[in-house]
PDB file of N, CA and C in Angstrom:
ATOM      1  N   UNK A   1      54.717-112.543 143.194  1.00  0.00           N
ATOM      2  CA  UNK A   1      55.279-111.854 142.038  1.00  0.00           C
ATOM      3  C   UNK A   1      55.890-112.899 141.111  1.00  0.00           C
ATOM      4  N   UNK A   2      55.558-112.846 139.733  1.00  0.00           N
ATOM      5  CA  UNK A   2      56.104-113.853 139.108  1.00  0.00           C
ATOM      6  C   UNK A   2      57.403-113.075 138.255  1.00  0.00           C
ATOM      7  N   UNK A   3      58.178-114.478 138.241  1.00  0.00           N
ATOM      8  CA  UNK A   3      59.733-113.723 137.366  1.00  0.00           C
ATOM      9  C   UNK A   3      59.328-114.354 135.937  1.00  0.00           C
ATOM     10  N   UNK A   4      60.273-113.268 135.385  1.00  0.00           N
ATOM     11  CA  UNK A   4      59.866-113.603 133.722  1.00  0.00           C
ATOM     12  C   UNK A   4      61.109-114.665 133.514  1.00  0.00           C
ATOM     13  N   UNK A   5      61.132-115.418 133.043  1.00  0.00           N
ATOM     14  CA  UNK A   5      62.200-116.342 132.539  1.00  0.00           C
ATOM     15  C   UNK A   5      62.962-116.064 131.319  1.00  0.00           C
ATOM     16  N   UNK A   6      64.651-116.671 131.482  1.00  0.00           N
ATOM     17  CA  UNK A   6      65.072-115.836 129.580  1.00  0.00           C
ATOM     18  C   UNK A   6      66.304-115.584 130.209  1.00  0.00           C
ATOM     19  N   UNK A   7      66.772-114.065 129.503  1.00  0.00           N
ATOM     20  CA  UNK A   7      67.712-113.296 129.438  1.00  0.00           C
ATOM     21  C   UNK A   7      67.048-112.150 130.518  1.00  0.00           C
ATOM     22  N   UNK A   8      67.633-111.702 131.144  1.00  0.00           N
ATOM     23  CA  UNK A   8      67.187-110.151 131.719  1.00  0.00           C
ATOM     24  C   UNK A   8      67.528-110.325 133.168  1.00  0.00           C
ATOM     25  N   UNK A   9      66.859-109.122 133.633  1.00  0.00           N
ATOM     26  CA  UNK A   9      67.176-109.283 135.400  1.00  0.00           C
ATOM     27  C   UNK A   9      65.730-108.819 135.086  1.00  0.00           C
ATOM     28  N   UNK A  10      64.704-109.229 136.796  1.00  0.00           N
ATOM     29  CA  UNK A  10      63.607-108.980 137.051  1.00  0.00           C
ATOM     30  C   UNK A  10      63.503-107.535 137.462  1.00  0.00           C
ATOM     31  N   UNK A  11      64.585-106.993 137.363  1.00  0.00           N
ATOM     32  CA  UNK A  11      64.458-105.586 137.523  1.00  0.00           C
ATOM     33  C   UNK A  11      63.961-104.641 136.595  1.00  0.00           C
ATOM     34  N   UNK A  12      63.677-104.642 135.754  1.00  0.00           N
ATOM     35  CA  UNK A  12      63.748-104.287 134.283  1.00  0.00           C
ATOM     36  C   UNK A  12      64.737-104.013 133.406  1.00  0.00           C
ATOM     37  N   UNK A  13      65.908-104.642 133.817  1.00  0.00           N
ATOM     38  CA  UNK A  13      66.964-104.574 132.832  1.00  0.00           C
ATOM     39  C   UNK A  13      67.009-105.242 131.461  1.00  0.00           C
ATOM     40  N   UNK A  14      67.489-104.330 130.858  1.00  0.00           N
ATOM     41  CA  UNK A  14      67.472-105.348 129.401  1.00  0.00           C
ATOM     42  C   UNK A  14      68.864-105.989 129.346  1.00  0.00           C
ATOM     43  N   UNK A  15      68.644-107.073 128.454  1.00  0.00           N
ATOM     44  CA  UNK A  15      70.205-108.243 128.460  1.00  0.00           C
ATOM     45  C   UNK A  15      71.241-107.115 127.663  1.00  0.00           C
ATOM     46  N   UNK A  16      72.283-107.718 128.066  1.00  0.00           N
ATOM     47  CA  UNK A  16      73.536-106.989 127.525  1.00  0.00           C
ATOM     48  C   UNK A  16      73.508-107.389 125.479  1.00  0.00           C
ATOM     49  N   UNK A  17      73.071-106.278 125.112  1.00  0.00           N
ATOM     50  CA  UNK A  17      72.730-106.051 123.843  1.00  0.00           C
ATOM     51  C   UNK A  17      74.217-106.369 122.970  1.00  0.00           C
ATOM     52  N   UNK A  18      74.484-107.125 121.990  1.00  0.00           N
ATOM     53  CA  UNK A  18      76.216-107.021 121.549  1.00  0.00           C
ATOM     54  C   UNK A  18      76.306-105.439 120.802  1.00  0.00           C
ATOM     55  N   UNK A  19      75.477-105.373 119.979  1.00  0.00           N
ATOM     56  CA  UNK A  19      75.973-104.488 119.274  1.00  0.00           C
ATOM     57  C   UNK A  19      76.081-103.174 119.942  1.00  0.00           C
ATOM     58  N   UNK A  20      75.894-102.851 121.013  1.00  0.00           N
ATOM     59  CA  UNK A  20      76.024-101.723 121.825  1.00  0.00           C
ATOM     60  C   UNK A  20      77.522-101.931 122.658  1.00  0.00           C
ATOM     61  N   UNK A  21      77.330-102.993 123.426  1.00  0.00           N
ATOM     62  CA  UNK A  21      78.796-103.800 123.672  1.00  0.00           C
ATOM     63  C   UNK A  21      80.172-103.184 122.343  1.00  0.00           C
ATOM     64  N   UNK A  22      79.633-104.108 121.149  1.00  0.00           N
ATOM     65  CA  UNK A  22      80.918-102.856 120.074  1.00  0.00           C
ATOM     66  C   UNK A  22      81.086-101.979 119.804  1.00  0.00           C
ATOM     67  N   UNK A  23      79.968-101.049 119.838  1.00  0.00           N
ATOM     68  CA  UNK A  23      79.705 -99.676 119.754  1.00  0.00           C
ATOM     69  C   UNK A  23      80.808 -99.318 120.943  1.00  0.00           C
ATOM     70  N   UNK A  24      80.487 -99.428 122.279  1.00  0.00           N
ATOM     71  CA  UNK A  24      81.303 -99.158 123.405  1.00  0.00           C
ATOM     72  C   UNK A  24      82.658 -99.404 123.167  1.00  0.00           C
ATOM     73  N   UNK A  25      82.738-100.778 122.604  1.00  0.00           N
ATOM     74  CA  UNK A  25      84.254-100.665 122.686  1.00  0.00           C
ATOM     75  C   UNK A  25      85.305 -99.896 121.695  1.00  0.00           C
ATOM     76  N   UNK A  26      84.039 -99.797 119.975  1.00  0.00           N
ATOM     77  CA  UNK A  26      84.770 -98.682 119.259  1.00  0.00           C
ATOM     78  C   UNK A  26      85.279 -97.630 119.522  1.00  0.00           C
ATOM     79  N   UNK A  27      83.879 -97.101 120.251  1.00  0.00           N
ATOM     80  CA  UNK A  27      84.469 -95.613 120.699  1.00  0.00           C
ATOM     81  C   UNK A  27      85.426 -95.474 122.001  1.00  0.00           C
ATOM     82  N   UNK A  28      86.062 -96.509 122.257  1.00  0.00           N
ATOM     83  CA  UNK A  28      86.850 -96.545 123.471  1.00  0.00           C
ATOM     84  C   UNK A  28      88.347 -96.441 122.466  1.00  0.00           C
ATOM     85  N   UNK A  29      88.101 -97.555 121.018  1.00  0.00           N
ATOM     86  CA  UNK A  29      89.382 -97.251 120.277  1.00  0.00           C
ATOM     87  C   UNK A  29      89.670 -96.183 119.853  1.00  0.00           C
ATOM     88  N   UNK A  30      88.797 -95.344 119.151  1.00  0.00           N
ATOM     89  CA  UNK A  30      88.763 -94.209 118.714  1.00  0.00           C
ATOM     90  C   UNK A  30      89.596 -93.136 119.332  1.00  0.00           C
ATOM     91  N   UNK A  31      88.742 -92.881 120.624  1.00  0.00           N
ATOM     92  CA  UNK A  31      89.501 -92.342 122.083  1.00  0.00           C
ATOM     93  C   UNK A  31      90.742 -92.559 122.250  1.00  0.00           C
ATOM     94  N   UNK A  32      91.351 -94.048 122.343  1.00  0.00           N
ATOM     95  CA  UNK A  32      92.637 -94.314 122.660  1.00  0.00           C
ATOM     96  C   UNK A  32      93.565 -94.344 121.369  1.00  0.00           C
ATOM     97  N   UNK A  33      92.570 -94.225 120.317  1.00  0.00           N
ATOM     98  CA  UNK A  33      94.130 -94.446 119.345  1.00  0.00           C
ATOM     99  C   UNK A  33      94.992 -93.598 118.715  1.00  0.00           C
ATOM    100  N   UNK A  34      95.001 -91.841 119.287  1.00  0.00           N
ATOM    101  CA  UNK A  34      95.631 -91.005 119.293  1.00  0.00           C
ATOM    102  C   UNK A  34      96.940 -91.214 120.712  1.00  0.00           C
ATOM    103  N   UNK A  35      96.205 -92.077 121.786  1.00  0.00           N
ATOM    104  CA  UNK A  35      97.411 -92.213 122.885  1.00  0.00           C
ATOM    105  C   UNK A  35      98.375 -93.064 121.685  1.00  0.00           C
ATOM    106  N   UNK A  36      97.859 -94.101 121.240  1.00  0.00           N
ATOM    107  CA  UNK A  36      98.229 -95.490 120.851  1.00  0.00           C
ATOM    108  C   UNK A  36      99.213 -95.185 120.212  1.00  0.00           C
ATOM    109  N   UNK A  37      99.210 -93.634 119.056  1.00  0.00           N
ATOM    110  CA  UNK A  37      99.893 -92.954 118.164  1.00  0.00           C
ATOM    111  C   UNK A  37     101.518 -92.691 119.386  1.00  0.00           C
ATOM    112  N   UNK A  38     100.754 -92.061 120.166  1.00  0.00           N
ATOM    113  CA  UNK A  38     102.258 -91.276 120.656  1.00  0.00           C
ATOM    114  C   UNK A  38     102.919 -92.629 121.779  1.00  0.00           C
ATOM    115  N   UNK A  39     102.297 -93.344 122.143  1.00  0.00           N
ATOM    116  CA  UNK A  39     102.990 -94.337 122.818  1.00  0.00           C
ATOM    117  C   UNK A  39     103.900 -95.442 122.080  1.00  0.00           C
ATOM    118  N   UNK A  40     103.625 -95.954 120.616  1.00  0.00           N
ATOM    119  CA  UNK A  40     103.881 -96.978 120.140  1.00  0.00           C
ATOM    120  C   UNK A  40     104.104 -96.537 118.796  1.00  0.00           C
ATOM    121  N   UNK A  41     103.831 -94.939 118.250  1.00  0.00           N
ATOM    122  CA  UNK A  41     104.113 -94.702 116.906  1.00  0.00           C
ATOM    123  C   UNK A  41     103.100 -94.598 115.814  1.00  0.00           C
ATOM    124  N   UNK A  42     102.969 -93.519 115.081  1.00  0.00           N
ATOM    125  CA  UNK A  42     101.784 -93.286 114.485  1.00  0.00           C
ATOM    126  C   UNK A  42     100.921 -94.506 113.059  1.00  0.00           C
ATOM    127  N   UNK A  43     102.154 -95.493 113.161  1.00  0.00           N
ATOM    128  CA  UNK A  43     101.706 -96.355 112.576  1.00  0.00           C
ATOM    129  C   UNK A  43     100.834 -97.337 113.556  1.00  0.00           C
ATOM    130  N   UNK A  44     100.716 -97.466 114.508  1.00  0.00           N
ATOM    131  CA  UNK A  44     100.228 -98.178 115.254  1.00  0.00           C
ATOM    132  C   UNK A  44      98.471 -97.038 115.452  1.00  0.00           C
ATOM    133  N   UNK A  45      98.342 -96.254 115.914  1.00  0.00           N
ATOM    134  CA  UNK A  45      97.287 -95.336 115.710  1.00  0.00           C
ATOM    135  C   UNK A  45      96.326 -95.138 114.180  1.00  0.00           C
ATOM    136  N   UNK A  46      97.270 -95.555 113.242  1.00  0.00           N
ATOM    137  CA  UNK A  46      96.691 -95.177 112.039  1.00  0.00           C
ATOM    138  C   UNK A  46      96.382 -96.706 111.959  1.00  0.00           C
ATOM    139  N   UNK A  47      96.594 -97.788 112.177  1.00  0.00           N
ATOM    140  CA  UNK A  47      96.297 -99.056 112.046  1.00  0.00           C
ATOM    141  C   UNK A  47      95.090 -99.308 113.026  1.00  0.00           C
ATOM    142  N   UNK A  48      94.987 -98.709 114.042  1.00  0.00           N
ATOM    143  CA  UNK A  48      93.812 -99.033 115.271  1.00  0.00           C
ATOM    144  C   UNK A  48      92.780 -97.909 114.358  1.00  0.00           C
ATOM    145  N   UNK A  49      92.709 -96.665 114.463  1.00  0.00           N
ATOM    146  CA  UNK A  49      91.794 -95.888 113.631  1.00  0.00           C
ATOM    147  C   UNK A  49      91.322 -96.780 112.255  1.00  0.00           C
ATOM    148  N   UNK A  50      92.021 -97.254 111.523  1.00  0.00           N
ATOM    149  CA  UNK A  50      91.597 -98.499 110.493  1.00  0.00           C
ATOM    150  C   UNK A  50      90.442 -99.102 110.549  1.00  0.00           C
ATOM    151  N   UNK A  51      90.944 -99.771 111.492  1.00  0.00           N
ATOM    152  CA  UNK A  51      90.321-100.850 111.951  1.00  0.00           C
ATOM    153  C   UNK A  51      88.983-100.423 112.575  1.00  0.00           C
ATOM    154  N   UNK A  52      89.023 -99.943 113.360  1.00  0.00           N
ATOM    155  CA  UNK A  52      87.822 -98.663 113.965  1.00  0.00           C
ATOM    156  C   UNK A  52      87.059 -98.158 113.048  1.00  0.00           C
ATOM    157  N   UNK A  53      87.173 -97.609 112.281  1.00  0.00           N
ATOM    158  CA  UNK A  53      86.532 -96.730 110.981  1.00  0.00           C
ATOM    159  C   UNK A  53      86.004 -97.947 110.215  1.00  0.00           C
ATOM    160  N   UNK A  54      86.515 -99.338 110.054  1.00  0.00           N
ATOM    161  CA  UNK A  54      85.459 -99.821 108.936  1.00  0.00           C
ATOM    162  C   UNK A  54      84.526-100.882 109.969  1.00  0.00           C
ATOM    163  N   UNK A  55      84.941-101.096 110.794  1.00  0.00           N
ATOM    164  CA  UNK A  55      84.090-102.140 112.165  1.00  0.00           C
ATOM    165  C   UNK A  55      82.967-100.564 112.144  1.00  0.00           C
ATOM    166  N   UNK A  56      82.760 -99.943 112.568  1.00  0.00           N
ATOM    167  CA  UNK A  56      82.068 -98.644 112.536  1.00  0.00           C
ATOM    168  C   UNK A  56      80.848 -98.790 111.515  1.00  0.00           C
ATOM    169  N   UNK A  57      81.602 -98.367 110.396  1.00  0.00           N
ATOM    170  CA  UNK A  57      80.990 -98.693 109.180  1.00  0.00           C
ATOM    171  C   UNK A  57      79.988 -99.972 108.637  1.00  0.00           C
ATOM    172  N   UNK A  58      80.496-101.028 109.383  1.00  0.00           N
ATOM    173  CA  UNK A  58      79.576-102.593 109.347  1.00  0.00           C
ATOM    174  C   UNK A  58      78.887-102.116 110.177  1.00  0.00           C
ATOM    175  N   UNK A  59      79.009-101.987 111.645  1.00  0.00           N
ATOM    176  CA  UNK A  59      78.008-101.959 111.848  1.00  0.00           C
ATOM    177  C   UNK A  59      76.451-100.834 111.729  1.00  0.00           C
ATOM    178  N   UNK A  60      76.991 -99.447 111.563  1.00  0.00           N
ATOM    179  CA  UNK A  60      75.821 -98.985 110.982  1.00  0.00           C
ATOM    180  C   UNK A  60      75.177 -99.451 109.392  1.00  0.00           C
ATOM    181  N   UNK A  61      75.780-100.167 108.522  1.00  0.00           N
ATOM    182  CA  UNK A  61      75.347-100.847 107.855  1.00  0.00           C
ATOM    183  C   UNK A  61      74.411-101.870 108.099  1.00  0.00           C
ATOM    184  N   UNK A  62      74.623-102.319 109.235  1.00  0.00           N
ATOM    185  CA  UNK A  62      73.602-103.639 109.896  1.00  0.00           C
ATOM    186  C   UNK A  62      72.854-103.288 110.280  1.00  0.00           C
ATOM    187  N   UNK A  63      72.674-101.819 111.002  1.00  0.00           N
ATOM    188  CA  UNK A  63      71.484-100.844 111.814  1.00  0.00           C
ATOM    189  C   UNK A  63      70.767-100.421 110.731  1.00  0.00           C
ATOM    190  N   UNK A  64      71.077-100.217 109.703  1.00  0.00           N
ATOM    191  CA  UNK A  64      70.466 -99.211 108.575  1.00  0.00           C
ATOM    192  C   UNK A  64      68.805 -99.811 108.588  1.00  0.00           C
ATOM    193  N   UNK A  65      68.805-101.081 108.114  1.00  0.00           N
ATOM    194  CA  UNK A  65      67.234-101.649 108.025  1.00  0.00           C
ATOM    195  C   UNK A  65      66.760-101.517 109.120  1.00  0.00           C
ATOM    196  N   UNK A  66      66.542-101.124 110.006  1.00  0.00           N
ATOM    197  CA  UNK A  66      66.419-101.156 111.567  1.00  0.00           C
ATOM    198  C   UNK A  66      65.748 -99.398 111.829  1.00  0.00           C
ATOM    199  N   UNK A  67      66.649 -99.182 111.227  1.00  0.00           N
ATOM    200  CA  UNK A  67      66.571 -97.148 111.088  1.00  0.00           C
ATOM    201  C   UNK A  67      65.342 -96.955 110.829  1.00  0.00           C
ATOM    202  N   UNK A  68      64.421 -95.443 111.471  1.00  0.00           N
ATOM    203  CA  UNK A  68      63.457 -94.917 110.517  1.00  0.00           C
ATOM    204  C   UNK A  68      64.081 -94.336 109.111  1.00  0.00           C
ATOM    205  N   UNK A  69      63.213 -94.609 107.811  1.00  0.00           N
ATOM    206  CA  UNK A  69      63.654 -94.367 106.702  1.00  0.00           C
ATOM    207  C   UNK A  69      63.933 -92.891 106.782  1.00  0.00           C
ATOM    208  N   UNK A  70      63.358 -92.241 107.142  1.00  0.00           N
ATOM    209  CA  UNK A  70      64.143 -90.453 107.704  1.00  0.00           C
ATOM    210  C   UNK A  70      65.442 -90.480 107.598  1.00  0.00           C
ATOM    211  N   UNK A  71      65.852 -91.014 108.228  1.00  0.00           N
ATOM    212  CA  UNK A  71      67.545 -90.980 108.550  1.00  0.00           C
ATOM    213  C   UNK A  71      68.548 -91.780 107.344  1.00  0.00           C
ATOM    214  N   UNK A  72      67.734 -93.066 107.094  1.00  0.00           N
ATOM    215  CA  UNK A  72      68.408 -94.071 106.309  1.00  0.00           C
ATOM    216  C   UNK A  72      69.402 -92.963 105.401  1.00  0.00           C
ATOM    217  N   UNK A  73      68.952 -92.429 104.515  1.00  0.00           N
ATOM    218  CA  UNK A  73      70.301 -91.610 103.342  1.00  0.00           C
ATOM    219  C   UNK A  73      71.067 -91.106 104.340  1.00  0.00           C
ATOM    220  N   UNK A  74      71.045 -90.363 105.709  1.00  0.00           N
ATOM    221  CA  UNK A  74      72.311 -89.867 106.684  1.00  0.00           C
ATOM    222  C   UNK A  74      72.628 -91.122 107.230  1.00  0.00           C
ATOM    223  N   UNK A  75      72.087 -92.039 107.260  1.00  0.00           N
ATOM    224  CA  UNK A  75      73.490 -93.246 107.678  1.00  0.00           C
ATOM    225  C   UNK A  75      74.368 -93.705 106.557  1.00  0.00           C
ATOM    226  N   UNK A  76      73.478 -93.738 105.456  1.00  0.00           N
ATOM    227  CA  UNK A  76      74.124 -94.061 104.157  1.00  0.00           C
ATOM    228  C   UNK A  76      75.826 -93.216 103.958  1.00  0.00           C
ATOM    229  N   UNK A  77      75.417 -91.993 104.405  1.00  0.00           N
ATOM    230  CA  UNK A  77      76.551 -90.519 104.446  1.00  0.00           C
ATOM    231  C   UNK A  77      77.613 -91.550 105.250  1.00  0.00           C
ATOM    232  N   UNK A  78      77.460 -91.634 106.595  1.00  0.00           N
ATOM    233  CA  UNK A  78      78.327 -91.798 107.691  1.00  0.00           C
ATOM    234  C   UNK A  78      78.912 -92.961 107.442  1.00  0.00           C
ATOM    235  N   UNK A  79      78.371 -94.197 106.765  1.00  0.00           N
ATOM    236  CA  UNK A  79      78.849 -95.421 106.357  1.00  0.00           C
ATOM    237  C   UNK A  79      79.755 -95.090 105.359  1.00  0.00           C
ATOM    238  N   UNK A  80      79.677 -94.420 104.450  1.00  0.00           N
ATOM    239  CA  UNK A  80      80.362 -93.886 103.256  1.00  0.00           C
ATOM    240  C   UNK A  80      81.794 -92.990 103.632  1.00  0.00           C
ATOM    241  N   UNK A  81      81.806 -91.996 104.580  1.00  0.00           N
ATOM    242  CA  UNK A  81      82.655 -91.177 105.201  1.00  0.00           C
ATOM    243  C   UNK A  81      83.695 -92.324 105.948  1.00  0.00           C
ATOM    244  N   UNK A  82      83.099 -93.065 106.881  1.00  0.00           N
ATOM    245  CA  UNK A  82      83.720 -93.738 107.800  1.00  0.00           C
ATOM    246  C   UNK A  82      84.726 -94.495 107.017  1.00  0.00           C
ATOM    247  N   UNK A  83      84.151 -95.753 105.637  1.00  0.00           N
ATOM    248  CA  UNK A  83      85.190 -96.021 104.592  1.00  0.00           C
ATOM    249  C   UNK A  83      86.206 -95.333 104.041  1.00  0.00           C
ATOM    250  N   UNK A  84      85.514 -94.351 103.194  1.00  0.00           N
ATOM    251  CA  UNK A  84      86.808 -93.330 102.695  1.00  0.00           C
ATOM    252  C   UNK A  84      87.858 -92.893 103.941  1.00  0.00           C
ATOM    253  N   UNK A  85      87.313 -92.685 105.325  1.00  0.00           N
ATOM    254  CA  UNK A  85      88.538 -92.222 105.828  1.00  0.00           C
ATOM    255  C   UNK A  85      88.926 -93.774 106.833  1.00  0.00           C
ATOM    256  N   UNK A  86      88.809 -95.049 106.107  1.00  0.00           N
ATOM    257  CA  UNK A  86      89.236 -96.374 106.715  1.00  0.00           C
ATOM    258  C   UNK A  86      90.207 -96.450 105.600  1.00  0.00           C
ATOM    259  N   UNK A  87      89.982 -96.069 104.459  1.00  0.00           N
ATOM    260  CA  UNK A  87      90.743 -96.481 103.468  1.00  0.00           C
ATOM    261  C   UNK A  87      91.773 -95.386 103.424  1.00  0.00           C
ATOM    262  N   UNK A  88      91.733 -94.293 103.877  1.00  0.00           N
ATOM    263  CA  UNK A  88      92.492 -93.160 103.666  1.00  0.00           C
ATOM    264  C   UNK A  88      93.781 -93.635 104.711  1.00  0.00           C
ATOM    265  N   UNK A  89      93.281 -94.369 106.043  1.00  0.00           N
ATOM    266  CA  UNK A  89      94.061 -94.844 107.173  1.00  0.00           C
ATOM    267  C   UNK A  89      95.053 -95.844 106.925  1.00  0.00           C
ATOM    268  N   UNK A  90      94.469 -96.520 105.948  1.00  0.00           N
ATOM    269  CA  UNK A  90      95.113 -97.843 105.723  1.00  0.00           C
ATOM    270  C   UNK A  90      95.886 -97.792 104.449  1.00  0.00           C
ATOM    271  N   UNK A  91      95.966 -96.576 103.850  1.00  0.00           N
ATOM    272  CA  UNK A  91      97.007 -95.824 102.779  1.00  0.00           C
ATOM    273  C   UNK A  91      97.890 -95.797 103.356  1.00  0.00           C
ATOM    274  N   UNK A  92      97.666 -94.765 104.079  1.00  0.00           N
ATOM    275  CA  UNK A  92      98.617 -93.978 104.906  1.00  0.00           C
ATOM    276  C   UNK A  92      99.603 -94.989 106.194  1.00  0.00           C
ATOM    277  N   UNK A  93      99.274 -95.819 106.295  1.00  0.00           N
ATOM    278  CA  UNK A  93      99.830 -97.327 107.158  1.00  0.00           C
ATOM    279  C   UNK A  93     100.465 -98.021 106.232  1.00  0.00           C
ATOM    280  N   UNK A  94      99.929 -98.271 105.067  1.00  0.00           N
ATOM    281  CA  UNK A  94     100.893 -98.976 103.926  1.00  0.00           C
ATOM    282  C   UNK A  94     102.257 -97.874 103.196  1.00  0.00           C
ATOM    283  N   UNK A  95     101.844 -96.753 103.347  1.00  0.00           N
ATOM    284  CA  UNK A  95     103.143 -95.643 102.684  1.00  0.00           C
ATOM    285  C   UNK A  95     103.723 -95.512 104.095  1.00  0.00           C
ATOM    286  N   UNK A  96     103.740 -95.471 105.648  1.00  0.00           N
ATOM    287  CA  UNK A  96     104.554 -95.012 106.134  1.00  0.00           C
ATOM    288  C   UNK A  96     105.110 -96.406 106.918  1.00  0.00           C
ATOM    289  N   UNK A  97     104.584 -97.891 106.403  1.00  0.00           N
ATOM    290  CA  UNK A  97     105.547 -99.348 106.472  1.00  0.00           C
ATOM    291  C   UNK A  97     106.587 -99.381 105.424  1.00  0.00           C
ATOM    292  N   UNK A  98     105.820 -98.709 104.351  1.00  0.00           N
ATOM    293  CA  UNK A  98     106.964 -99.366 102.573  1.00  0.00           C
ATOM    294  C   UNK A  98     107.889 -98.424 103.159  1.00  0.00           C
TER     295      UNK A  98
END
């Protein structure tokens, strides 16, 4: 049996992909940054959601060329949404610091 050489396991695994890697860990912030709110204060939640919402946003921006053109205008949507409510976050973090 011959092994393929590279990245991978001979099992048929595929290599640990990054952008799935951030994907994972976004939605792990997402998840936690309503705890993040009540543990440490809703400025701290509205600063992690921030941050979350426009990392989000890059990267389906980077997927977009990648996309079947079908979809491309609904990622266009979700890239667009995800900003407005990154920027809505990071209002709302600057009025409840001042």
């Amino acid at each position: 049996m011959r092994r393929r050489s590279g990245a991978g396991g001979g099992d048929g695994t595929t290599p640990f992909d990054r952008r799935r890697g951030v994907a994972c860990l976004q939605t792990v912030a997402i998840l936690l940054a309503p705890f993040i709110g009540l543990l440490y204060g809703v400025t701290a939640g509205l600063a992690v959601m921030t941050v979350t919402l426009a990392a989000i946003a890059g990267l389906v921006r980077q997927a977009m060329p990648e996309a079947p053109a079908a979809i491309r205008p609904r990622l266009r949507v979700v890239v667009l949404v995800n900003l407005v409510l990154a920027v809505a976050c990071a209002l709302a973090v600057v009025w409840r610091v001042a």
